[in-house]
PDB file of N, CA and C in Angstrom:
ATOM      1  N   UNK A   1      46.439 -24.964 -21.038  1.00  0.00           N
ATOM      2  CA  UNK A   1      45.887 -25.785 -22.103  1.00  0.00           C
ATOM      3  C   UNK A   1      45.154 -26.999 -21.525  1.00  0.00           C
ATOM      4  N   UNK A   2      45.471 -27.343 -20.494  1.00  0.00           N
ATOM      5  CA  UNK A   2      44.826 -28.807 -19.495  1.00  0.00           C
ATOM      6  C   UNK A   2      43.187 -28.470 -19.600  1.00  0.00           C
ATOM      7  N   UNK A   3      43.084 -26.909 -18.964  1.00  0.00           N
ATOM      8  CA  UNK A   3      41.561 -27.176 -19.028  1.00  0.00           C
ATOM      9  C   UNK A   3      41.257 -27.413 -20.115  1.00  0.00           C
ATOM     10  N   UNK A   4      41.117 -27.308 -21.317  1.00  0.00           N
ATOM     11  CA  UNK A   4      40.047 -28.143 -22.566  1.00  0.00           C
ATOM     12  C   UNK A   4      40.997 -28.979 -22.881  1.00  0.00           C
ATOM     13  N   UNK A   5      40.389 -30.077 -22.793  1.00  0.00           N
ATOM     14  CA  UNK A   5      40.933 -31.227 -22.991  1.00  0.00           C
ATOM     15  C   UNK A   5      40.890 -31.758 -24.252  1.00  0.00           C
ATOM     16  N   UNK A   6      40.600 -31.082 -25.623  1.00  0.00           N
ATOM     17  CA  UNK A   6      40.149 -31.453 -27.023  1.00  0.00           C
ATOM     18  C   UNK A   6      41.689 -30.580 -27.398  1.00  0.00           C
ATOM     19  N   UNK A   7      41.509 -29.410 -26.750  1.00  0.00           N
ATOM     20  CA  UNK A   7      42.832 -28.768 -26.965  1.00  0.00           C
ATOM     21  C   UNK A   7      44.142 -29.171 -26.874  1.00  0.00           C
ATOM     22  N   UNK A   8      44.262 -30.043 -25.986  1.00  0.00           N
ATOM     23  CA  UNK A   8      44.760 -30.732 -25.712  1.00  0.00           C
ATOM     24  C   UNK A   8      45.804 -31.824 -25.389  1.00  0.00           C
ATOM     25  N   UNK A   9      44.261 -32.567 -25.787  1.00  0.00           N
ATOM     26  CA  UNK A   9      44.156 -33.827 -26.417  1.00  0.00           C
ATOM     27  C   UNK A   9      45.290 -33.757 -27.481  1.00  0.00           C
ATOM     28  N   UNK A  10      44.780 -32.746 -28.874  1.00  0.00           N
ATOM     29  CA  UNK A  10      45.351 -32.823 -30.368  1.00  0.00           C
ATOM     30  C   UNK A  10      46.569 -32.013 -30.482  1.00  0.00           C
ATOM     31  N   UNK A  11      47.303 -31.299 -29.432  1.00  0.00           N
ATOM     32  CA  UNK A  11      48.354 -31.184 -29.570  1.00  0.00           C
ATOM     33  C   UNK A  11      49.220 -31.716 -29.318  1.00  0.00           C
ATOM     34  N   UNK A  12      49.243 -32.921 -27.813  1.00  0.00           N
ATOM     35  CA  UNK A  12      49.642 -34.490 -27.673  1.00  0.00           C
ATOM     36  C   UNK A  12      49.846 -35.247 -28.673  1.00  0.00           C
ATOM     37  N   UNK A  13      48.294 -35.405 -29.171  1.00  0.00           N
ATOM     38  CA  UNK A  13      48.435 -35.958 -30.317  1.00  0.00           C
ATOM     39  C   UNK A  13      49.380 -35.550 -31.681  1.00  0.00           C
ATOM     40  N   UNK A  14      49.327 -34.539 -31.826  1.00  0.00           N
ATOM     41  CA  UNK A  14      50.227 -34.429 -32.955  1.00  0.00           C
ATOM     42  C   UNK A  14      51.945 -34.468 -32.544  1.00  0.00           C
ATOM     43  N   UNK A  15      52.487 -34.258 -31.471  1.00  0.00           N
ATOM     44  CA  UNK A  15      53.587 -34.382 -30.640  1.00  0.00           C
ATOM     45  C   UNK A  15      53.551 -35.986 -30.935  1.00  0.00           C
ATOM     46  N   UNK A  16      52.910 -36.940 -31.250  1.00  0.00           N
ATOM     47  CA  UNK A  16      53.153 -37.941 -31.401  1.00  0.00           C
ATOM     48  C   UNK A  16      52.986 -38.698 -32.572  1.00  0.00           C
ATOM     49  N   UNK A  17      52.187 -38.462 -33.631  1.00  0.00           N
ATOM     50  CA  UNK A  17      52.414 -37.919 -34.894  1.00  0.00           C
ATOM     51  C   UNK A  17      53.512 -37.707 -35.571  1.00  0.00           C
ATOM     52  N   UNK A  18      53.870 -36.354 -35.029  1.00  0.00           N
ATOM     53  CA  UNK A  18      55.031 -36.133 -35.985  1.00  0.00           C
ATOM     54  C   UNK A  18      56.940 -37.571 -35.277  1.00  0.00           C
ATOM     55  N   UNK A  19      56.505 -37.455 -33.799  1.00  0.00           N
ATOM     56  CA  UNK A  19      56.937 -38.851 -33.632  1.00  0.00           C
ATOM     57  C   UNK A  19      56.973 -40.088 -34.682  1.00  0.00           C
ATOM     58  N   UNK A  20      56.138 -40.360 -34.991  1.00  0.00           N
ATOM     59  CA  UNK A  20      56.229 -41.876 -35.185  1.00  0.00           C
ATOM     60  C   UNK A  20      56.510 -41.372 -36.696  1.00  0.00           C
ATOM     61  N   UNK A  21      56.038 -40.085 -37.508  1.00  0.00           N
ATOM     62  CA  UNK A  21      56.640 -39.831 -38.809  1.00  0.00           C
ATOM     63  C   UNK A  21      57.964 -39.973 -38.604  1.00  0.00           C
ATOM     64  N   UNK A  22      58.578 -39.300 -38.173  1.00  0.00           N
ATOM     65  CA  UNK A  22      60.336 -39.370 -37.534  1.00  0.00           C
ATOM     66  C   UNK A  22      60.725 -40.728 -37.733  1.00  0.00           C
ATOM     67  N   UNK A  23      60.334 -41.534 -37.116  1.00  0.00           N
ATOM     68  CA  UNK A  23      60.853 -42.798 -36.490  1.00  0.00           C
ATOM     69  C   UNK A  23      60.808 -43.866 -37.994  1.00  0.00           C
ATOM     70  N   UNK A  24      59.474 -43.848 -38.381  1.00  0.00           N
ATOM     71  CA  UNK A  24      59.261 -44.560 -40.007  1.00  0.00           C
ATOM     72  C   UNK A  24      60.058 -43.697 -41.148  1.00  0.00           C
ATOM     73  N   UNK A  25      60.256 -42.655 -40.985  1.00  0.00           N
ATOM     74  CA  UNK A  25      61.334 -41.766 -42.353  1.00  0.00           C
ATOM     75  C   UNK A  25      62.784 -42.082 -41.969  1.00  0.00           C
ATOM     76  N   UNK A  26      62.776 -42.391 -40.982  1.00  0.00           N
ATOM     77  CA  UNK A  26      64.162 -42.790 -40.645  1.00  0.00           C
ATOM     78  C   UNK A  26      64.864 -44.319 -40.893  1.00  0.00           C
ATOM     79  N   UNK A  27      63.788 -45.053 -40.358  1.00  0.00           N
ATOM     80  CA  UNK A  27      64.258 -46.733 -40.672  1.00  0.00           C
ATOM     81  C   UNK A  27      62.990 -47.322 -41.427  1.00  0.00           C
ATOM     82  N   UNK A  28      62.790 -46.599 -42.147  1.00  0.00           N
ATOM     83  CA  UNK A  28      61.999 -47.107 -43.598  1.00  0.00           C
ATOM     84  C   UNK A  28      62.284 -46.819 -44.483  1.00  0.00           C
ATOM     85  N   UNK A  29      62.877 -45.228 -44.823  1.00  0.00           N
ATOM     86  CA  UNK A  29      62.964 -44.249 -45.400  1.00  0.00           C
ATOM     87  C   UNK A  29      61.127 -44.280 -46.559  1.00  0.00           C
ATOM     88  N   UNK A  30      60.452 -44.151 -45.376  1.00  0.00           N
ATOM     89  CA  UNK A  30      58.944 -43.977 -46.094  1.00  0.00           C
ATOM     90  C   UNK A  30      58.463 -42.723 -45.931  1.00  0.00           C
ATOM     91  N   UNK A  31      58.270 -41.562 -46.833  1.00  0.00           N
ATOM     92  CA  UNK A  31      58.237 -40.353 -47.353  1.00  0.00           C
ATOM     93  C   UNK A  31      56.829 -40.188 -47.398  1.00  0.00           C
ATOM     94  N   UNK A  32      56.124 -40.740 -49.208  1.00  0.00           N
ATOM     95  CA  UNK A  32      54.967 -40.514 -49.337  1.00  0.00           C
ATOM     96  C   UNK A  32      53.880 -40.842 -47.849  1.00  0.00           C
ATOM     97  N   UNK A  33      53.842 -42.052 -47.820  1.00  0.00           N
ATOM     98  CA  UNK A  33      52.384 -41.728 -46.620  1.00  0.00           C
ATOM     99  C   UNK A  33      52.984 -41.751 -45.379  1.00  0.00           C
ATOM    100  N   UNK A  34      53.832 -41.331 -44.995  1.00  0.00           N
ATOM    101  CA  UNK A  34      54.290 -40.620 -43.727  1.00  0.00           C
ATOM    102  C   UNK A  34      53.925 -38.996 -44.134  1.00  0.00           C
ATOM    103  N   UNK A  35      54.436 -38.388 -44.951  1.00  0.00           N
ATOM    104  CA  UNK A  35      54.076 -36.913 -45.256  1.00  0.00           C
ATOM    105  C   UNK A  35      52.556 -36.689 -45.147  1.00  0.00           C
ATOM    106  N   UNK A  36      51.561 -37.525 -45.718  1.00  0.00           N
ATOM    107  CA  UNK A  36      50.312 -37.036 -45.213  1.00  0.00           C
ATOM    108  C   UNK A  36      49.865 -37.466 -44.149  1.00  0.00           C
ATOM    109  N   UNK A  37      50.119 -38.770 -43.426  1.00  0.00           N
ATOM    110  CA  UNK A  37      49.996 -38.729 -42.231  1.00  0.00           C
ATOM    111  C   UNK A  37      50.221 -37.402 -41.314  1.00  0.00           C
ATOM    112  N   UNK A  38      51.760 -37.267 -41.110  1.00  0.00           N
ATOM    113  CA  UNK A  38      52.163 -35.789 -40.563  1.00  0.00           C
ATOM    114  C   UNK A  38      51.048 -34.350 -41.168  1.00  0.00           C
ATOM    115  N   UNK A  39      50.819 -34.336 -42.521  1.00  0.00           N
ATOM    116  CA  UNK A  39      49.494 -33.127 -42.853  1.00  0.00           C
ATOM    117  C   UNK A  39      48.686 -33.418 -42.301  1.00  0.00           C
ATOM    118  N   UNK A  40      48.057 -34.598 -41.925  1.00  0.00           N
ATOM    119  CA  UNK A  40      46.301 -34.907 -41.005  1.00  0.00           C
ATOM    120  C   UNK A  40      46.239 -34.823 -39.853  1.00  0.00           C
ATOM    121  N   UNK A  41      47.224 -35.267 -39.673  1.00  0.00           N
ATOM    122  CA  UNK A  41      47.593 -35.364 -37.706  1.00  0.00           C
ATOM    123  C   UNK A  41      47.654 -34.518 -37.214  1.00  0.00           C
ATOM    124  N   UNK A  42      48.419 -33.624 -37.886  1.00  0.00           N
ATOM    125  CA  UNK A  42      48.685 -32.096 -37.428  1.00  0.00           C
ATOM    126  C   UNK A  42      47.925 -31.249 -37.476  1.00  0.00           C
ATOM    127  N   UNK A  43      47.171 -31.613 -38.315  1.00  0.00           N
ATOM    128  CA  UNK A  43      45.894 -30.689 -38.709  1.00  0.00           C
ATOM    129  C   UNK A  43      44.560 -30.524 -38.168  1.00  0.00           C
ATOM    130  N   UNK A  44      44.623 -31.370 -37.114  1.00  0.00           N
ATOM    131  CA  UNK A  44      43.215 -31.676 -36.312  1.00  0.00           C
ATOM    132  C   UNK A  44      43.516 -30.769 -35.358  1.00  0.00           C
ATOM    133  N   UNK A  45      44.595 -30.691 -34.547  1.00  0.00           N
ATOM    134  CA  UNK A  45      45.155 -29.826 -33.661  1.00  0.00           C
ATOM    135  C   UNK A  45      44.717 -27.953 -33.640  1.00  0.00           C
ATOM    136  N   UNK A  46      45.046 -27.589 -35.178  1.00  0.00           N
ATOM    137  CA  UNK A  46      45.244 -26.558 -35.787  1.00  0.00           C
ATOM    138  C   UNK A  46      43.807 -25.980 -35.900  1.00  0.00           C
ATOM    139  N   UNK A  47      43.018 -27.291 -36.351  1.00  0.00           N
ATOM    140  CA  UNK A  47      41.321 -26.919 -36.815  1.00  0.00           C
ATOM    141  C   UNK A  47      40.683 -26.410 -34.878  1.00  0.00           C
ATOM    142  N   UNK A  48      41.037 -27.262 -33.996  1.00  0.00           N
ATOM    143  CA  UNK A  48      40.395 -26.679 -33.251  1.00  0.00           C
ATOM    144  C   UNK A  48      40.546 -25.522 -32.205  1.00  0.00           C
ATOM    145  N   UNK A  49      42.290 -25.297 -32.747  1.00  0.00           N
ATOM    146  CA  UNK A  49      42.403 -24.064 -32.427  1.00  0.00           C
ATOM    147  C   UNK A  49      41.595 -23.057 -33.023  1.00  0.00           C
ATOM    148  N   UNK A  50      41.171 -22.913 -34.335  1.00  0.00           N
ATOM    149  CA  UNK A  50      40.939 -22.326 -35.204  1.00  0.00           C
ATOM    150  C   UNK A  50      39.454 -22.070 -34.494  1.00  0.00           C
ATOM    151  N   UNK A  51      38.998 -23.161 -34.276  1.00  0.00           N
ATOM    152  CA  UNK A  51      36.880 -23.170 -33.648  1.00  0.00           C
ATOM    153  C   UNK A  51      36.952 -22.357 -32.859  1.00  0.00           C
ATOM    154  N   UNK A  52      38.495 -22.261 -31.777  1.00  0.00           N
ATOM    155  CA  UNK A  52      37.964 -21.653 -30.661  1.00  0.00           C
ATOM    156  C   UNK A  52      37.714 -20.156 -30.801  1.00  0.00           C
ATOM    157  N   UNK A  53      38.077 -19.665 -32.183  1.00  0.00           N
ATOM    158  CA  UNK A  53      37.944 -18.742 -32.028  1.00  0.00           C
ATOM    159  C   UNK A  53      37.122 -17.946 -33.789  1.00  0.00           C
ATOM    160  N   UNK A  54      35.853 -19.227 -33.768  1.00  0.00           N
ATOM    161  CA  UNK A  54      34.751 -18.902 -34.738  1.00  0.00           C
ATOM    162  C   UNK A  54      34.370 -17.903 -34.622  1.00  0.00           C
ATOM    163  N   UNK A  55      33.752 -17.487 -35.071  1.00  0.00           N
ATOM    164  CA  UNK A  55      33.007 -15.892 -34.861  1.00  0.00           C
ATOM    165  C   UNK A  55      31.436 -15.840 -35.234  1.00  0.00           C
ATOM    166  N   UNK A  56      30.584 -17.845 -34.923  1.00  0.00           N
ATOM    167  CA  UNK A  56      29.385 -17.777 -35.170  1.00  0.00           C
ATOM    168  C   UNK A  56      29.402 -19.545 -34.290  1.00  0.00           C
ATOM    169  N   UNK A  57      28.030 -19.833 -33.993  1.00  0.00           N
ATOM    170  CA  UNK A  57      28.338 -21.032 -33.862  1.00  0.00           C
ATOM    171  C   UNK A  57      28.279 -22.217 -35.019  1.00  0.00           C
ATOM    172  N   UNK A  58      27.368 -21.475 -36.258  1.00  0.00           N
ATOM    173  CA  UNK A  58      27.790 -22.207 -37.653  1.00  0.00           C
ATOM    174  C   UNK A  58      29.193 -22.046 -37.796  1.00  0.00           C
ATOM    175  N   UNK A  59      29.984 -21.352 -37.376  1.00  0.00           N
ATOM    176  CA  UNK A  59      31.884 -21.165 -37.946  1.00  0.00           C
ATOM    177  C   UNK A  59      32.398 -22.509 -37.047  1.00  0.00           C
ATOM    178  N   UNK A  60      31.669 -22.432 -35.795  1.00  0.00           N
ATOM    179  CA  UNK A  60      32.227 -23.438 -34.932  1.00  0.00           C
ATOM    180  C   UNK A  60      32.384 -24.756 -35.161  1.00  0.00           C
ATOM    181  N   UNK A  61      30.741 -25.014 -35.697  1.00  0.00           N
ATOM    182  CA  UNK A  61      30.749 -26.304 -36.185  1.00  0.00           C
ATOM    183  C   UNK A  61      31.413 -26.650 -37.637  1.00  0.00           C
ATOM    184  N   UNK A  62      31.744 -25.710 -38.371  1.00  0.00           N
ATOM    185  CA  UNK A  62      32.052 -26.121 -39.234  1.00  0.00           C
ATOM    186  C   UNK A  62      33.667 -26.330 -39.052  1.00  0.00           C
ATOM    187  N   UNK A  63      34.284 -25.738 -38.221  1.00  0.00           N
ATOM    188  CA  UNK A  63      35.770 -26.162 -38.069  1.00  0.00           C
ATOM    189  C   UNK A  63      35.841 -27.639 -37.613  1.00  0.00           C
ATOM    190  N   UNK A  64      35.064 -27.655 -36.623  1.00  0.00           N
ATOM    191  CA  UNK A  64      35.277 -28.729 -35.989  1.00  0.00           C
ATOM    192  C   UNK A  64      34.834 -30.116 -36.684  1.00  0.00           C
ATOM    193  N   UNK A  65      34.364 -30.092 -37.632  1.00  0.00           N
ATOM    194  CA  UNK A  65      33.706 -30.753 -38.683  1.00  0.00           C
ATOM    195  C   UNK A  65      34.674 -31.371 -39.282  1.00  0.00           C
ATOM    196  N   UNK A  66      35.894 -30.071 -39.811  1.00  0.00           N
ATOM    197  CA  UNK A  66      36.769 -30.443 -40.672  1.00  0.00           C
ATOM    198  C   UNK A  66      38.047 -31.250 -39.573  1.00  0.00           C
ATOM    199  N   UNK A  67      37.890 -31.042 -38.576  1.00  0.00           N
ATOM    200  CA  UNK A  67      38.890 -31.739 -37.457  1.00  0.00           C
ATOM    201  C   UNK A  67      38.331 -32.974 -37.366  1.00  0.00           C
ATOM    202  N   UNK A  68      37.358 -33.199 -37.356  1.00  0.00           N
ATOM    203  CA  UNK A  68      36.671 -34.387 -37.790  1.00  0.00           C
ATOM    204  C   UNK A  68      37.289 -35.204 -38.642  1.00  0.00           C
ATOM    205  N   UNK A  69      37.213 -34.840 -39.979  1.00  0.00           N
ATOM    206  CA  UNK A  69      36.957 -35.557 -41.182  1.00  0.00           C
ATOM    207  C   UNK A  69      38.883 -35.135 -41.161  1.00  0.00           C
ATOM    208  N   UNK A  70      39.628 -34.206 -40.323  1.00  0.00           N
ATOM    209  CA  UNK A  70      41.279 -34.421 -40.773  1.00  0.00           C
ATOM    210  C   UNK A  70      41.579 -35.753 -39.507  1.00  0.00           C
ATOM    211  N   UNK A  71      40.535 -35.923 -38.333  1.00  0.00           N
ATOM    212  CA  UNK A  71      41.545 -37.320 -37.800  1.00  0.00           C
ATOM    213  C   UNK A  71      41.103 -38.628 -38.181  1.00  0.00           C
ATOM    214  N   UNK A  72      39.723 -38.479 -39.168  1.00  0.00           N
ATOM    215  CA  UNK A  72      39.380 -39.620 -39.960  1.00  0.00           C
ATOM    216  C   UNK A  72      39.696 -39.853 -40.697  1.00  0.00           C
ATOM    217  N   UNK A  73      40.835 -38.759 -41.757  1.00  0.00           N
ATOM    218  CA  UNK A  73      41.778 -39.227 -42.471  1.00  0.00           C
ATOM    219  C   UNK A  73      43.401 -39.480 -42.065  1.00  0.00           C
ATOM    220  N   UNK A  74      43.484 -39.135 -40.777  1.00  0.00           N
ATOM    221  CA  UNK A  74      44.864 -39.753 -39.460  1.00  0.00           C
ATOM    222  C   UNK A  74      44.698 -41.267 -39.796  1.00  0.00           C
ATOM    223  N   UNK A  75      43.136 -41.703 -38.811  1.00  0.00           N
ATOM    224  CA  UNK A  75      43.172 -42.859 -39.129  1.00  0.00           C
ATOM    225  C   UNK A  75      43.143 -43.531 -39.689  1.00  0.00           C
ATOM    226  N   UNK A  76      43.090 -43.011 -41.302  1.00  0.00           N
ATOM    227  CA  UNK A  76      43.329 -44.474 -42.456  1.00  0.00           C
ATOM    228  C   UNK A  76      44.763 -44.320 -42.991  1.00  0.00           C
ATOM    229  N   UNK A  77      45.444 -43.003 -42.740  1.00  0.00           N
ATOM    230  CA  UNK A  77      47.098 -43.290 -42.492  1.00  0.00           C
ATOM    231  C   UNK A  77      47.506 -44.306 -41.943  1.00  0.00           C
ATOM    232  N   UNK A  78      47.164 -43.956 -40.854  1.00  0.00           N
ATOM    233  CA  UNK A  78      47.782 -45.334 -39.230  1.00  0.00           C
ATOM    234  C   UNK A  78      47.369 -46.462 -39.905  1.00  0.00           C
ATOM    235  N   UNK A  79      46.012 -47.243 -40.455  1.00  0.00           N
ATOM    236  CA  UNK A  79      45.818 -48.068 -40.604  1.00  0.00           C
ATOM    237  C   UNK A  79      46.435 -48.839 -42.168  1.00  0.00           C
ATOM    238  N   UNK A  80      46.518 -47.739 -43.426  1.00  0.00           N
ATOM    239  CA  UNK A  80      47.740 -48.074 -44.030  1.00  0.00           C
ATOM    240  C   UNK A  80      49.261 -48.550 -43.928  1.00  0.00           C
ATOM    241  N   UNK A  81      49.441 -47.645 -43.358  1.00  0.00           N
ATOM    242  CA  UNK A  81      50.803 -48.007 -42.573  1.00  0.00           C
ATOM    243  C   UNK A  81      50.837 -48.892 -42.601  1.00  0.00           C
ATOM    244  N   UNK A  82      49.831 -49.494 -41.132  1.00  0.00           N
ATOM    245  CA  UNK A  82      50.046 -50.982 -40.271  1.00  0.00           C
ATOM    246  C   UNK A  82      49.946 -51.380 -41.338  1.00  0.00           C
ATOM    247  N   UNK A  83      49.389 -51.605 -42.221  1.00  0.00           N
ATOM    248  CA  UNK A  83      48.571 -53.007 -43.141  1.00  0.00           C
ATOM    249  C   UNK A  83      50.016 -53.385 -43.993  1.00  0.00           C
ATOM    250  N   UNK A  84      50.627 -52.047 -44.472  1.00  0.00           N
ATOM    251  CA  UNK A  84      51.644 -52.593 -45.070  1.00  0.00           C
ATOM    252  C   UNK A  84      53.404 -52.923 -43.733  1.00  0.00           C
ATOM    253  N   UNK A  85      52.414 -53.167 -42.807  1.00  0.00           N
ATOM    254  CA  UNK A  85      54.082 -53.437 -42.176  1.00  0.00           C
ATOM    255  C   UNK A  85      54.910 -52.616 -41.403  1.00  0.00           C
ATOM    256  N   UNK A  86      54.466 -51.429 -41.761  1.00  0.00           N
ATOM    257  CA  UNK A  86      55.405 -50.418 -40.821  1.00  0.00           C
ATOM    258  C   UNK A  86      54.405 -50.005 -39.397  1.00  0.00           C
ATOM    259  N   UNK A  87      55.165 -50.704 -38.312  1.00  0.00           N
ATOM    260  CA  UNK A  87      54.153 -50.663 -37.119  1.00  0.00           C
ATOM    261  C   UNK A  87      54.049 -49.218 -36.569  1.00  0.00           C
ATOM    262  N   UNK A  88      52.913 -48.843 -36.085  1.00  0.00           N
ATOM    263  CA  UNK A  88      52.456 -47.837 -35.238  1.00  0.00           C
ATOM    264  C   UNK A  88      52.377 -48.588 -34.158  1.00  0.00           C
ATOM    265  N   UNK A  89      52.469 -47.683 -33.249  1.00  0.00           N
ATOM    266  CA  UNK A  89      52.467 -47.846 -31.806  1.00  0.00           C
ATOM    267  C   UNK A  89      50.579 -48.128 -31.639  1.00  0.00           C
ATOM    268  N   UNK A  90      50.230 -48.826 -30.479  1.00  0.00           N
ATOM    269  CA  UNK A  90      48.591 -49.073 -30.751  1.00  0.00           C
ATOM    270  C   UNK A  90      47.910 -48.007 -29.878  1.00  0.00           C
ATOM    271  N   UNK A  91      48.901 -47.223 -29.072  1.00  0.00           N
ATOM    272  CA  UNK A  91      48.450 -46.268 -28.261  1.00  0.00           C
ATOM    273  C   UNK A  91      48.188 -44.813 -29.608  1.00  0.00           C
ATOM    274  N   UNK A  92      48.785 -44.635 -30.404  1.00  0.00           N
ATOM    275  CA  UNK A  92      48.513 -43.648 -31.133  1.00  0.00           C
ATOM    276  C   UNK A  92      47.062 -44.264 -31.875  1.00  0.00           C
ATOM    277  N   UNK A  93      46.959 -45.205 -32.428  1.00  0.00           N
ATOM    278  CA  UNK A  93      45.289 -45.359 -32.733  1.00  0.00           C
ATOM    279  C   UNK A  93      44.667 -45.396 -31.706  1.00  0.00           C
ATOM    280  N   UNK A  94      44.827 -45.669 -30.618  1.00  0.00           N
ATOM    281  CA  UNK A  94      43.522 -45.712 -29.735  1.00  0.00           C
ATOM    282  C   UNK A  94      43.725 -43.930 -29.552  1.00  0.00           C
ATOM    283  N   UNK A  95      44.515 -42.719 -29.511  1.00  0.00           N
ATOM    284  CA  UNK A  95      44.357 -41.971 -29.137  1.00  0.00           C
ATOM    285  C   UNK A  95      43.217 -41.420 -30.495  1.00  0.00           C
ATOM    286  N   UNK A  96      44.246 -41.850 -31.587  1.00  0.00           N
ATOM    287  CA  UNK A  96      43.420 -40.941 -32.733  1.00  0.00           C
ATOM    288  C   UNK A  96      41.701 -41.214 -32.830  1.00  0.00           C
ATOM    289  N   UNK A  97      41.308 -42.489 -32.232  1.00  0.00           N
ATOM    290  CA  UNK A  97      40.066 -42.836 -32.431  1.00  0.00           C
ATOM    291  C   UNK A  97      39.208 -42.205 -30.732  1.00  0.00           C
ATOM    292  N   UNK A  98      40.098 -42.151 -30.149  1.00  0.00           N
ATOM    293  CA  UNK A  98      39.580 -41.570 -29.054  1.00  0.00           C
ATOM    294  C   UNK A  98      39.327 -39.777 -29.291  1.00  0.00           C
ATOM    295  N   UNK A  99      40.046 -39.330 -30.340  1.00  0.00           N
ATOM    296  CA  UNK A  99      39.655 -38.321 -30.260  1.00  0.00           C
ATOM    297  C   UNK A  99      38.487 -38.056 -31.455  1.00  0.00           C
ATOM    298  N   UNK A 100      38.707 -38.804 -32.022  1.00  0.00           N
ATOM    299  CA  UNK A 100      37.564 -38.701 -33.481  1.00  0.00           C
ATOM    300  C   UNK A 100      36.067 -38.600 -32.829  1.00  0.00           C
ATOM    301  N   UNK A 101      35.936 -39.778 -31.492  1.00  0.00           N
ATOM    302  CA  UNK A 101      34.743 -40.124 -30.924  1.00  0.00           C
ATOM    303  C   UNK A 101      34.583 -38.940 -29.921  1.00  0.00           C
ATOM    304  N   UNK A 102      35.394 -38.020 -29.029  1.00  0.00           N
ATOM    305  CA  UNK A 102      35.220 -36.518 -28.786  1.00  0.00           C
ATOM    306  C   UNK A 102      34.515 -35.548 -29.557  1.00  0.00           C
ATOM    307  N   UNK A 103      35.472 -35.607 -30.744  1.00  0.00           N
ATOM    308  CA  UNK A 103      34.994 -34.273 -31.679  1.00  0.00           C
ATOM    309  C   UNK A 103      33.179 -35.269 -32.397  1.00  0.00           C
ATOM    310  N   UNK A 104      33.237 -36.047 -32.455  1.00  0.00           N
ATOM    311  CA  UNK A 104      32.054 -36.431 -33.045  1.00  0.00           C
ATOM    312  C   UNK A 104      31.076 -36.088 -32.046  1.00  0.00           C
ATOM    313  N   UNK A 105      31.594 -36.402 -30.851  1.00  0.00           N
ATOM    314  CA  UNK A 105      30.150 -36.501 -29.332  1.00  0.00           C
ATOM    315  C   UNK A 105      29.758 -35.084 -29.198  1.00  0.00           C
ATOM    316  N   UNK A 106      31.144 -33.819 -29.412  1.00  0.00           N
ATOM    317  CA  UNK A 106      30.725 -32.328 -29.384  1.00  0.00           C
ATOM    318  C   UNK A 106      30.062 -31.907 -30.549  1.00  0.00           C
ATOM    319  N   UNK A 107      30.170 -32.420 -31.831  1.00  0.00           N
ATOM    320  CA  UNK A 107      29.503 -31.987 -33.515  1.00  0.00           C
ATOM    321  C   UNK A 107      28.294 -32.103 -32.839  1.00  0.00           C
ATOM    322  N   UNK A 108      27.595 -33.715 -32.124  1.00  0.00           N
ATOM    323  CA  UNK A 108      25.914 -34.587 -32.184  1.00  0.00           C
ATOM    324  C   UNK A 108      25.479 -33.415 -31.033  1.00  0.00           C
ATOM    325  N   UNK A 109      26.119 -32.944 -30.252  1.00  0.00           N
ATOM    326  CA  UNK A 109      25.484 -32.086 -28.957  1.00  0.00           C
ATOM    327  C   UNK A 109      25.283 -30.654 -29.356  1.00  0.00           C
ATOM    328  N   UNK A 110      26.373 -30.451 -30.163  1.00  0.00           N
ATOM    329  CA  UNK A 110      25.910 -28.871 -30.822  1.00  0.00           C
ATOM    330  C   UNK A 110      24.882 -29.005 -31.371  1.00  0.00           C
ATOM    331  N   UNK A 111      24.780 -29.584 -32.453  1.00  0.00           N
ATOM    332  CA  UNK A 111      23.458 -29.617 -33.815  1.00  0.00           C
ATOM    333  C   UNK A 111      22.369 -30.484 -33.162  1.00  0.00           C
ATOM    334  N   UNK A 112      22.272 -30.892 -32.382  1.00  0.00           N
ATOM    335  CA  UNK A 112      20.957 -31.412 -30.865  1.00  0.00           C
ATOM    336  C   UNK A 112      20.452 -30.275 -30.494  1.00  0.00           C
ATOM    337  N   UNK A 113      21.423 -29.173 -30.353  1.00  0.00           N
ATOM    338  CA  UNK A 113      20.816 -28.147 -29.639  1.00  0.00           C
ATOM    339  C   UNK A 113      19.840 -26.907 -30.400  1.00  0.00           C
TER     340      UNK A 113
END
């Protein structure tokens, strides 16, 4: 899995995800936006498994599209959260935004081409 690093990347990522859901359901007991956090997070992972194995390069981009737009909705979890108080770790936003700016740099280079 090391060589693609998007691959990765979002299964780390969600290994840490469902982490910090754990950790806030436990000494918050915060349910609602921990549960979709855990659906988005997880779901970016899933989408680009899914690309790797499009069966067009329109299928491609369009998965990866939606991995897109599932860790751009990660990050307004994380940033809910924080706002109301329940801390995230700052390494999980810098990952989630580090990967948003991946899948965005591979979307601009496909549809360039």
């Amino acid at each position: 899995m090391k060589n693609n690093i998007l691959k990765f990347k979002t299964f780390e990522f969600a290994k840490s995800i469902i982490s910090v859901c754990k950790a806030i359901q436990e000494s918050n007991r915060e349910y609602t936006l921990t549960n979709q956090l855990l659906k988005s997070g997880t779901s970016v992972g899933a989408m680009i498994r899914e690309a790797q194995h499009a069966e067009s390069k329109a299928d491609f981009i369009h998965k990866l599209s939606i991995a897109q737009k599932e860790i751009n909705e990660t990050i307004y979890w994380l940033e809910l959260l924080e706002s109301i108080n329940l801390h995230v770790e700052p390494t999980v936003f810098a990952e989630a935004k580090s990967i948003y700016y991946l899948i965005t740099r591979i979307l601009k280079t496909l549809k360039e081409r």
